[in-house]
Protein backbone atom coordinates (compact mmCIF):
# COMPACT_ATOMS: atom_id res chain seq x y z
CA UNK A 1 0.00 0.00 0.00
CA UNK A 2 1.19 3.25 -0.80
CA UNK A 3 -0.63 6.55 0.13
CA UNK A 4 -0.93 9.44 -2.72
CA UNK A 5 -2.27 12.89 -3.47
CA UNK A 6 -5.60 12.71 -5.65
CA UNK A 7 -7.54 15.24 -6.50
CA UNK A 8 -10.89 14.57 -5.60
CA UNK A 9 -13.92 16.63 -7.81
CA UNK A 10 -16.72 15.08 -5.69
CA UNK A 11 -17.15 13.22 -2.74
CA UNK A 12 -21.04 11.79 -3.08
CA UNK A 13 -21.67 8.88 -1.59
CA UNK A 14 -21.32 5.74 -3.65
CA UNK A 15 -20.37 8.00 -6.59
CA UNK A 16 -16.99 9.70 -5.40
CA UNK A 17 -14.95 11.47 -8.48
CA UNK A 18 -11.26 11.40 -8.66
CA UNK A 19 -8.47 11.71 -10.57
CA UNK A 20 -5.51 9.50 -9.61
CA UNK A 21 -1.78 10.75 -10.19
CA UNK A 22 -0.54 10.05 -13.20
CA UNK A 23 -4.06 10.01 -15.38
CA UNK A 24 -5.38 12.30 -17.22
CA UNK A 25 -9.31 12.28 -16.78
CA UNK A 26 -11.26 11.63 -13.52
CA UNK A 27 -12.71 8.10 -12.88
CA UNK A 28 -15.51 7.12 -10.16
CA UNK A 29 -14.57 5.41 -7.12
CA UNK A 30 -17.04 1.71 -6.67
CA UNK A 31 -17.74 0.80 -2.87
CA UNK A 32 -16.57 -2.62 -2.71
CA UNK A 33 -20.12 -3.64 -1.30
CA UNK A 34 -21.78 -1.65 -4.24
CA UNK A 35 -19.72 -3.36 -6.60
CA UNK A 36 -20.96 -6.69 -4.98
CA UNK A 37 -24.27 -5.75 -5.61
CA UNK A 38 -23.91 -4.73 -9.02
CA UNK A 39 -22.43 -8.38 -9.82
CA UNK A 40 -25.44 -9.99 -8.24
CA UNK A 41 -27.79 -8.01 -10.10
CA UNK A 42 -25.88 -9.01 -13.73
CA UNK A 43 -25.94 -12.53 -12.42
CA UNK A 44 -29.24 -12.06 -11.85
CA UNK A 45 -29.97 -10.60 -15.19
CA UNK A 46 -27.94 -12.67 -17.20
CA UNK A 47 -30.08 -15.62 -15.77
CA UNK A 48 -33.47 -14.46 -16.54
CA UNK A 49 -32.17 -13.43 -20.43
CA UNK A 50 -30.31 -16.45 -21.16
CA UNK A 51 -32.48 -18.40 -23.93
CA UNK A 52 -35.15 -15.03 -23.95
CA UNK A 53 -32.74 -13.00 -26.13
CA UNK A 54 -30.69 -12.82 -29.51
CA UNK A 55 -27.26 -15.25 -28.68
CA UNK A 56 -25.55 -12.36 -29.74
CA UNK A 57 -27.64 -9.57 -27.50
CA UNK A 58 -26.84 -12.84 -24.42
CA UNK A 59 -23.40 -12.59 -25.25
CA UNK A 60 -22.41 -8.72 -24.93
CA UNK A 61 -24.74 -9.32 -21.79
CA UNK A 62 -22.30 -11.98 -20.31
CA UNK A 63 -19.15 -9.93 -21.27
CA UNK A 64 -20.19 -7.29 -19.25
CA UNK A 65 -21.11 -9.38 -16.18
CA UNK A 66 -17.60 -10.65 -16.45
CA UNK A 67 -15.63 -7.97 -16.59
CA UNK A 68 -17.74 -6.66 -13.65
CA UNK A 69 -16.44 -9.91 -11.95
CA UNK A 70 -13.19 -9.53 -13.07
CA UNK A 71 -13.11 -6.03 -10.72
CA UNK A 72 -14.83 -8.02 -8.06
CA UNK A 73 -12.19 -10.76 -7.94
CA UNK A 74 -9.38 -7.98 -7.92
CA UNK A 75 -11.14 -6.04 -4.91
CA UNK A 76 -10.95 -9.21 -2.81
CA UNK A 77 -7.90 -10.08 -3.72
CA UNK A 78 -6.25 -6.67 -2.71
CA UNK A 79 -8.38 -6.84 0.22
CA UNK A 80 -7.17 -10.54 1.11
CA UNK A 81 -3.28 -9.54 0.78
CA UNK A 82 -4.12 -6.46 3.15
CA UNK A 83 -5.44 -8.41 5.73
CA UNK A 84 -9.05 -6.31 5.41
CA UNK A 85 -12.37 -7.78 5.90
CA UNK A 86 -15.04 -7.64 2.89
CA UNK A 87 -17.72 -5.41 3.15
CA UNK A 88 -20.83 -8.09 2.18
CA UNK A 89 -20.69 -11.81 3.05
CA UNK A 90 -18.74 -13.72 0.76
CA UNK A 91 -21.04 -16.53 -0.60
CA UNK A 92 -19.45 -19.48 -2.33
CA UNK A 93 -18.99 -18.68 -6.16
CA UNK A 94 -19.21 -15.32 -5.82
């Protein structure tokens, strides 16, 4: 862990915006429990569309659920090696 000036262009809750050192445009900042909640609601979408929609309309679907769960697996992961707790209950295959 490192700590680091950003500049920070609003604080809202669950919707913070802040540019990190080194980029050059802003970026939100995702509560790890929001961005739990976000994955269960794809899940949960993905489920209900599979075999309603186009393959193709399923499949852009699906991409986007997992690169939400590819930030999900790199939050606990970061918050594993740091010895931090999760902020929502863990549930096997999450």
């Amino acid at each position: 862990m490192r700590t680091e000036v950003v500049e920070i262009y609003s604080d809202t809750t669950n919707c913070a915006v802040l540019r990190h050192p080194g980029r050059r445009f802003p970026g939100v900042l995702v509560q790890g429990d929001t961005l739990y909640n976000l994955c269960r609601q794809a899940d949960r979408i993905c489920l209900t569309a599979q075999g309603v929609m186009s393959a193709d309309d399923y499949e852009e679907m699906d991409y986007f659920r997992e690169e939400l769960r590819t930030f999900l697996s790199h939050y606990k992961k970061v918050m594993s090696e740091h010895g931090l707790s999760l902020p929502f209950f863990d549930t096997p295959g999450d």
